[in-house]
PDB file of N, CA and C in Angstrom:
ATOM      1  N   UNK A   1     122.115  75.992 147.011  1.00  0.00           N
ATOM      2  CA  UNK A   1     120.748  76.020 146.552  1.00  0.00           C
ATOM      3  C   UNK A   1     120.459  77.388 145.953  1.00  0.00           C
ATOM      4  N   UNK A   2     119.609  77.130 144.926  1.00  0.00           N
ATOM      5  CA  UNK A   2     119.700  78.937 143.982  1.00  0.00           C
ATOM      6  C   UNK A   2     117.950  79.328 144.993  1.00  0.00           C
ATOM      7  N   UNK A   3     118.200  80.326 144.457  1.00  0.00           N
ATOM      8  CA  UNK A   3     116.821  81.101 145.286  1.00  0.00           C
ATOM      9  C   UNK A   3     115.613  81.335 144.285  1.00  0.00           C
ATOM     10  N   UNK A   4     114.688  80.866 145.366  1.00  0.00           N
ATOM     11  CA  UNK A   4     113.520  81.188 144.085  1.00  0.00           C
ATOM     12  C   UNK A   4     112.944  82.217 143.456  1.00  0.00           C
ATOM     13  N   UNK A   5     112.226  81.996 142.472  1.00  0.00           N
ATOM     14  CA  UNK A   5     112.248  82.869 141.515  1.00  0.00           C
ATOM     15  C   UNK A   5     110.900  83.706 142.080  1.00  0.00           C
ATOM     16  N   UNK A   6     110.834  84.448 142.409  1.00  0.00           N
ATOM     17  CA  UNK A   6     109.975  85.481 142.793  1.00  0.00           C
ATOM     18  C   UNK A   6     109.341  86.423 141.953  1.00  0.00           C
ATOM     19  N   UNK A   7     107.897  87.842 141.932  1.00  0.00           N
ATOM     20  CA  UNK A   7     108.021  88.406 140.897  1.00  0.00           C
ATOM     21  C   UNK A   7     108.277  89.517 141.493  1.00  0.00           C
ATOM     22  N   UNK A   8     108.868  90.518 140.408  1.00  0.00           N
ATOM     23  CA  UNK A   8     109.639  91.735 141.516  1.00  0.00           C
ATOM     24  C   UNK A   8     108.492  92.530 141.688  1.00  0.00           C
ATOM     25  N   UNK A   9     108.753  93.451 142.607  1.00  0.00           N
ATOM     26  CA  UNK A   9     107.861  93.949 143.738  1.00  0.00           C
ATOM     27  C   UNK A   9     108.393  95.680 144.201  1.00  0.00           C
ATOM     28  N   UNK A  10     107.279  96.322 143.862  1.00  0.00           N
ATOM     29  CA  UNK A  10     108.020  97.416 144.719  1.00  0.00           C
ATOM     30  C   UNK A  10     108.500  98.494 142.907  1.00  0.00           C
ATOM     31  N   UNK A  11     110.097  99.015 143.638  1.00  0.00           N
ATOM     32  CA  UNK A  11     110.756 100.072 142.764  1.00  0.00           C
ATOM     33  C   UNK A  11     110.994  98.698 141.593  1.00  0.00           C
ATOM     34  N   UNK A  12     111.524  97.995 141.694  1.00  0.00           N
ATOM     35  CA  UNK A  12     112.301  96.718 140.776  1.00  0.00           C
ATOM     36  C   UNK A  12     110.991  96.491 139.545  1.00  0.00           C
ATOM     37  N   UNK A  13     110.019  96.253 140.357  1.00  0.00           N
ATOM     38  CA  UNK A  13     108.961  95.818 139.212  1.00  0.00           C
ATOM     39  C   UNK A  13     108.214  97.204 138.796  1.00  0.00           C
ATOM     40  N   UNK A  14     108.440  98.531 139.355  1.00  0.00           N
ATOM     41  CA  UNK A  14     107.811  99.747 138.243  1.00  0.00           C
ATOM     42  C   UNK A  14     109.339  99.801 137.050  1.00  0.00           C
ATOM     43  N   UNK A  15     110.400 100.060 137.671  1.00  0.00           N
ATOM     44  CA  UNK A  15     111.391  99.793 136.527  1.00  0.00           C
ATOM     45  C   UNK A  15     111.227  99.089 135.264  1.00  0.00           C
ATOM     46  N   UNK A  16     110.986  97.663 135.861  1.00  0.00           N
ATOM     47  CA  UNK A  16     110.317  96.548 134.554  1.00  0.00           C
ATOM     48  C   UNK A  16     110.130  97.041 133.698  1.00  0.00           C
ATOM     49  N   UNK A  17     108.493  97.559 134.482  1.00  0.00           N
ATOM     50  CA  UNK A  17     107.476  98.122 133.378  1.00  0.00           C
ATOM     51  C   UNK A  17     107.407  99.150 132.686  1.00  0.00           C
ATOM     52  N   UNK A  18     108.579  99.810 133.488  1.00  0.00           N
ATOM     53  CA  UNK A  18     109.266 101.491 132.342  1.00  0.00           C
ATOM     54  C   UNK A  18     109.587 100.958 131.587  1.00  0.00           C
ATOM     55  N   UNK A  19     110.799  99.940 131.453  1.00  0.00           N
ATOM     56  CA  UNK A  19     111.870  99.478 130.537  1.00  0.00           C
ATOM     57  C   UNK A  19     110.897  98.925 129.701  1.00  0.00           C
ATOM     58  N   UNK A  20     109.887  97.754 129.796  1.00  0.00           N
ATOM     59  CA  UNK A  20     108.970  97.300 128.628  1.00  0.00           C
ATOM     60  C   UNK A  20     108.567  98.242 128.097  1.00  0.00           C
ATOM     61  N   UNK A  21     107.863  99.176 128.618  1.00  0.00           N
ATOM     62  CA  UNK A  21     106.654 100.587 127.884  1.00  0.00           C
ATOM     63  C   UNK A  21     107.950 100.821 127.018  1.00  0.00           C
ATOM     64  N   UNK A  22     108.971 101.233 127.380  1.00  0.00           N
ATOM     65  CA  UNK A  22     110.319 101.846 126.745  1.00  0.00           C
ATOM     66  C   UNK A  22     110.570 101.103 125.536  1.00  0.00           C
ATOM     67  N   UNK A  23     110.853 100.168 125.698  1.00  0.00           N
ATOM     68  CA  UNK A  23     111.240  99.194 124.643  1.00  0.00           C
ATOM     69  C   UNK A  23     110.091  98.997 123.146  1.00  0.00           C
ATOM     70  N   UNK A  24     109.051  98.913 124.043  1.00  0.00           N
ATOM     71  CA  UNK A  24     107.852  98.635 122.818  1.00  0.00           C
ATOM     72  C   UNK A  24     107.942 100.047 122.177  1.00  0.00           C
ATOM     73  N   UNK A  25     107.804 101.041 122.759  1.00  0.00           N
ATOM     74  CA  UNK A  25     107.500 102.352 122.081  1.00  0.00           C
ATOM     75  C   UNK A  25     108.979 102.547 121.115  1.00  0.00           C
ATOM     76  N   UNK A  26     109.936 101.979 121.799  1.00  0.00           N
ATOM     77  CA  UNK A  26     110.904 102.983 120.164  1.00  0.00           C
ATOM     78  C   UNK A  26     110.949 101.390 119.265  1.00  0.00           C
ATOM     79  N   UNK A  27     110.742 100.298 119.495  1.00  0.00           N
ATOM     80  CA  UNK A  27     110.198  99.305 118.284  1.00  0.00           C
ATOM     81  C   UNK A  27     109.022 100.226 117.083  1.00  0.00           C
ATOM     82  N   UNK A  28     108.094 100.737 118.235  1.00  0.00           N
ATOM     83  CA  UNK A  28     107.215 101.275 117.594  1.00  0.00           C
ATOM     84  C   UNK A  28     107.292 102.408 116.311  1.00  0.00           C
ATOM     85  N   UNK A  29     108.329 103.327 116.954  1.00  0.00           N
ATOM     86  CA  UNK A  29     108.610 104.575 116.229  1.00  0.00           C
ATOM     87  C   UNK A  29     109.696 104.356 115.295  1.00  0.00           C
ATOM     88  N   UNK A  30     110.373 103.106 115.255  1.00  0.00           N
ATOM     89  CA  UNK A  30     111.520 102.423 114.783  1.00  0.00           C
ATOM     90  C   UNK A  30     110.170 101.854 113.176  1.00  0.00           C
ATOM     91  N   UNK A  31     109.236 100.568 113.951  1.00  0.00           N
ATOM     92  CA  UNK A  31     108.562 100.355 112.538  1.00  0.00           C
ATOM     93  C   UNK A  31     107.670 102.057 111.789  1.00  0.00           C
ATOM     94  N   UNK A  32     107.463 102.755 112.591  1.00  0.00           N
ATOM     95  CA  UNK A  32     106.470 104.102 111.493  1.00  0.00           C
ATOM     96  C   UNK A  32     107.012 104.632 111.076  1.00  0.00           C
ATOM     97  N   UNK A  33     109.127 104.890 111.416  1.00  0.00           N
ATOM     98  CA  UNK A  33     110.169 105.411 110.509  1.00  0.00           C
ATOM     99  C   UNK A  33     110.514 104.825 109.553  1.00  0.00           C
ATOM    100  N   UNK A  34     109.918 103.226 109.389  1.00  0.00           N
ATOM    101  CA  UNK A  34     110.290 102.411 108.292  1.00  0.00           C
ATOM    102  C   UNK A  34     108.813 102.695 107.285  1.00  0.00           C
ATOM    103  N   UNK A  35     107.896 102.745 107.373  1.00  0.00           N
ATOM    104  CA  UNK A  35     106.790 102.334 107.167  1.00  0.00           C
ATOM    105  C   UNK A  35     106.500 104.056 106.454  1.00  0.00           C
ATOM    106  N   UNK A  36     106.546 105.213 107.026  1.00  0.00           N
ATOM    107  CA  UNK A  36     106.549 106.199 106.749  1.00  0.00           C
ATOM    108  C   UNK A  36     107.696 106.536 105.036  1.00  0.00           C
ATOM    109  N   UNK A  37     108.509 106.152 105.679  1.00  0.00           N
ATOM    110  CA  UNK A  37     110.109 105.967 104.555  1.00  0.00           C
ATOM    111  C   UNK A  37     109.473 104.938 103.045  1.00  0.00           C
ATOM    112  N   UNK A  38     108.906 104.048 103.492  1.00  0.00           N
ATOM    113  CA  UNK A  38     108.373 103.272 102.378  1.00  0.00           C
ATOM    114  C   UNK A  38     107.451 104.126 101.446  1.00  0.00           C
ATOM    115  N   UNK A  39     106.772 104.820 102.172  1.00  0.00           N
ATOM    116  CA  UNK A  39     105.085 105.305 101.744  1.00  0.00           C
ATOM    117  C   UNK A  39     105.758 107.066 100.706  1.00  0.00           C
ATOM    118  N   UNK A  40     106.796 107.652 101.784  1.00  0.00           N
ATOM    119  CA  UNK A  40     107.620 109.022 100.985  1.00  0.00           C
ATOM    120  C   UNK A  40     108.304 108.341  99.503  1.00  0.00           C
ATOM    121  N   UNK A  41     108.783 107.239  99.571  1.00  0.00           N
ATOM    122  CA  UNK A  41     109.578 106.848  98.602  1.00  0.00           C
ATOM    123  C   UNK A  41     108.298 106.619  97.470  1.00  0.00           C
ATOM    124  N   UNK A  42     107.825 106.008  97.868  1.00  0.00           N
ATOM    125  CA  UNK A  42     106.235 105.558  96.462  1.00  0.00           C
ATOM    126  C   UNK A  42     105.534 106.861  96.628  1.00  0.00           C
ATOM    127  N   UNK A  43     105.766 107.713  97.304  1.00  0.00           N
ATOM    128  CA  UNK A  43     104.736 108.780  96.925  1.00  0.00           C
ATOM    129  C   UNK A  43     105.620 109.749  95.900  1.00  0.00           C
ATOM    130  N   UNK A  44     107.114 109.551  96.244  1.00  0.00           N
ATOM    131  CA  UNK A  44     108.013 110.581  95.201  1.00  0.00           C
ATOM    132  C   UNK A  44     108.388 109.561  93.669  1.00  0.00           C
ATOM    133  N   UNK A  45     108.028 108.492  93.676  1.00  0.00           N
ATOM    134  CA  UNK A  45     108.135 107.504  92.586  1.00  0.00           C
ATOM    135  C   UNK A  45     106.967 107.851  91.708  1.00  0.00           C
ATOM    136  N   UNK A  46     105.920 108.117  92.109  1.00  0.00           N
ATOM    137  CA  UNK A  46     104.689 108.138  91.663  1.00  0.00           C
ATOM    138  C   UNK A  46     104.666 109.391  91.180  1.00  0.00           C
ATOM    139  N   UNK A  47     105.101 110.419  91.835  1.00  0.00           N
ATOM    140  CA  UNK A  47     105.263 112.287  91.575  1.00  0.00           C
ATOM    141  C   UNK A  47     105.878 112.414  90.198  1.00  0.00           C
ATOM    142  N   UNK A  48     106.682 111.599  89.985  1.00  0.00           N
ATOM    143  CA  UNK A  48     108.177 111.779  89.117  1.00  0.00           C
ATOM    144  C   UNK A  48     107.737 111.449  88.277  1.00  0.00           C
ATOM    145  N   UNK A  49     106.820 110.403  88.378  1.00  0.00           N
ATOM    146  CA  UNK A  49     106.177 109.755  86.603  1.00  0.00           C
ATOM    147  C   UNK A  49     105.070 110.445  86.377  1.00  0.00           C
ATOM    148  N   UNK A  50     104.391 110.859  87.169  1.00  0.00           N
ATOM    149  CA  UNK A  50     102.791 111.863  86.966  1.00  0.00           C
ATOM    150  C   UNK A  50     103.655 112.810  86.047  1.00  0.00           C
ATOM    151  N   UNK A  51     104.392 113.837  86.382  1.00  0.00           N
ATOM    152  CA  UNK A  51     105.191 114.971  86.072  1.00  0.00           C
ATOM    153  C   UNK A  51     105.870 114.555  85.113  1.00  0.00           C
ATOM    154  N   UNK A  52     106.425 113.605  84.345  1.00  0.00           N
ATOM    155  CA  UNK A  52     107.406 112.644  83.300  1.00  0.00           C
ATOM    156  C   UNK A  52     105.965 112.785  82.111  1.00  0.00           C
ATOM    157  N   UNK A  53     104.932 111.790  82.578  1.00  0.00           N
ATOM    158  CA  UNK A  53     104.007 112.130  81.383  1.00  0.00           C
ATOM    159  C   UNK A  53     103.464 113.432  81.301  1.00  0.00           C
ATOM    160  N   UNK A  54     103.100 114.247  81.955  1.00  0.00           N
ATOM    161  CA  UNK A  54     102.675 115.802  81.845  1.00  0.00           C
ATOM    162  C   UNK A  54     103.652 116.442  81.409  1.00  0.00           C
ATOM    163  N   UNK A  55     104.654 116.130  80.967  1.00  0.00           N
ATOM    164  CA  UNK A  55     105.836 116.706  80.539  1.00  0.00           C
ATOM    165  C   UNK A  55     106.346 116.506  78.757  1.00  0.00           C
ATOM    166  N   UNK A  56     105.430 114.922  78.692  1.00  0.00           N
ATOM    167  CA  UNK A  56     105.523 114.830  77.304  1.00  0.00           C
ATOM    168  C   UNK A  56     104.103 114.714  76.929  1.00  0.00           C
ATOM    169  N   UNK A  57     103.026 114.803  77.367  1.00  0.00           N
ATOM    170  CA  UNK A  57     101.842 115.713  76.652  1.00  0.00           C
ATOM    171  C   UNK A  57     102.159 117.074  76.298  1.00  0.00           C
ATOM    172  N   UNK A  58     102.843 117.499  76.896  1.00  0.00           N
ATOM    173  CA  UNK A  58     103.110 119.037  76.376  1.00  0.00           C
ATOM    174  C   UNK A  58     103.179 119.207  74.557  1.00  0.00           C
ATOM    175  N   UNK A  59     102.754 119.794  74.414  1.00  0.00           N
ATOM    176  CA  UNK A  59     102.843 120.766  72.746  1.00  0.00           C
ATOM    177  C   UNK A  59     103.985 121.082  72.611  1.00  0.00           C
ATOM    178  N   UNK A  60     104.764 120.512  71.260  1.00  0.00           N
ATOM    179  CA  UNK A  60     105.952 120.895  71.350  1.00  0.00           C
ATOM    180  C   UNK A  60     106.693 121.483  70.116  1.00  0.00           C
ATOM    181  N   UNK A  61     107.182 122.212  70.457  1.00  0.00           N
ATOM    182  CA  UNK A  61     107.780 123.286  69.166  1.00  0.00           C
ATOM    183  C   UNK A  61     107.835 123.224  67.795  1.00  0.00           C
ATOM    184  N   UNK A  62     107.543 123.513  66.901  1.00  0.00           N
ATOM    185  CA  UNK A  62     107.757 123.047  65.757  1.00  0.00           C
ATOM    186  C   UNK A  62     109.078 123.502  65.189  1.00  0.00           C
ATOM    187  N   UNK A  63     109.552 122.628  64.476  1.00  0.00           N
ATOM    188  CA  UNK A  63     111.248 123.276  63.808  1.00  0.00           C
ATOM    189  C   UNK A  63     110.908 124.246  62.233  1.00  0.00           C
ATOM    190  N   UNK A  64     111.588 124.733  62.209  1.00  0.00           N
ATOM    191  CA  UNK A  64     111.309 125.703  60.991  1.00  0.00           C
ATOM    192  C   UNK A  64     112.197 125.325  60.212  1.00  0.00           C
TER     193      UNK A  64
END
């Protein structure tokens, strides 16, 4: 006969709840390293072309 299923109690069930808190938090810092990474990439996409057209508004030499 298997033993019933009980809920843990004590050291067993603060463990649990380390290991969950644990788990959710580097999911967490796992999605704002993705999410952060997205937002640097479109912010240096966006830099590159601001600076691309300010680069050909410029006045430019005349040839002699």
């Amino acid at each position: 006969m298997s033993k019933s299923v009980e809920p843990l109690r004590g050291d067993a069930a603060w463990k649990a709840a380390k290991k969950g808190v644990s788990d959710r938090n580097e999911e967490a810092y796992a999605r704002g390293r993705k999410d952060r990474a997205a937002k640097n990439t479109a912010f240096a996409v966006r830099r590159l072309e601001e600076e691309r057209q300010a680069n050909r508004d410029l006045p430019r030499k005349r040839a002699r």
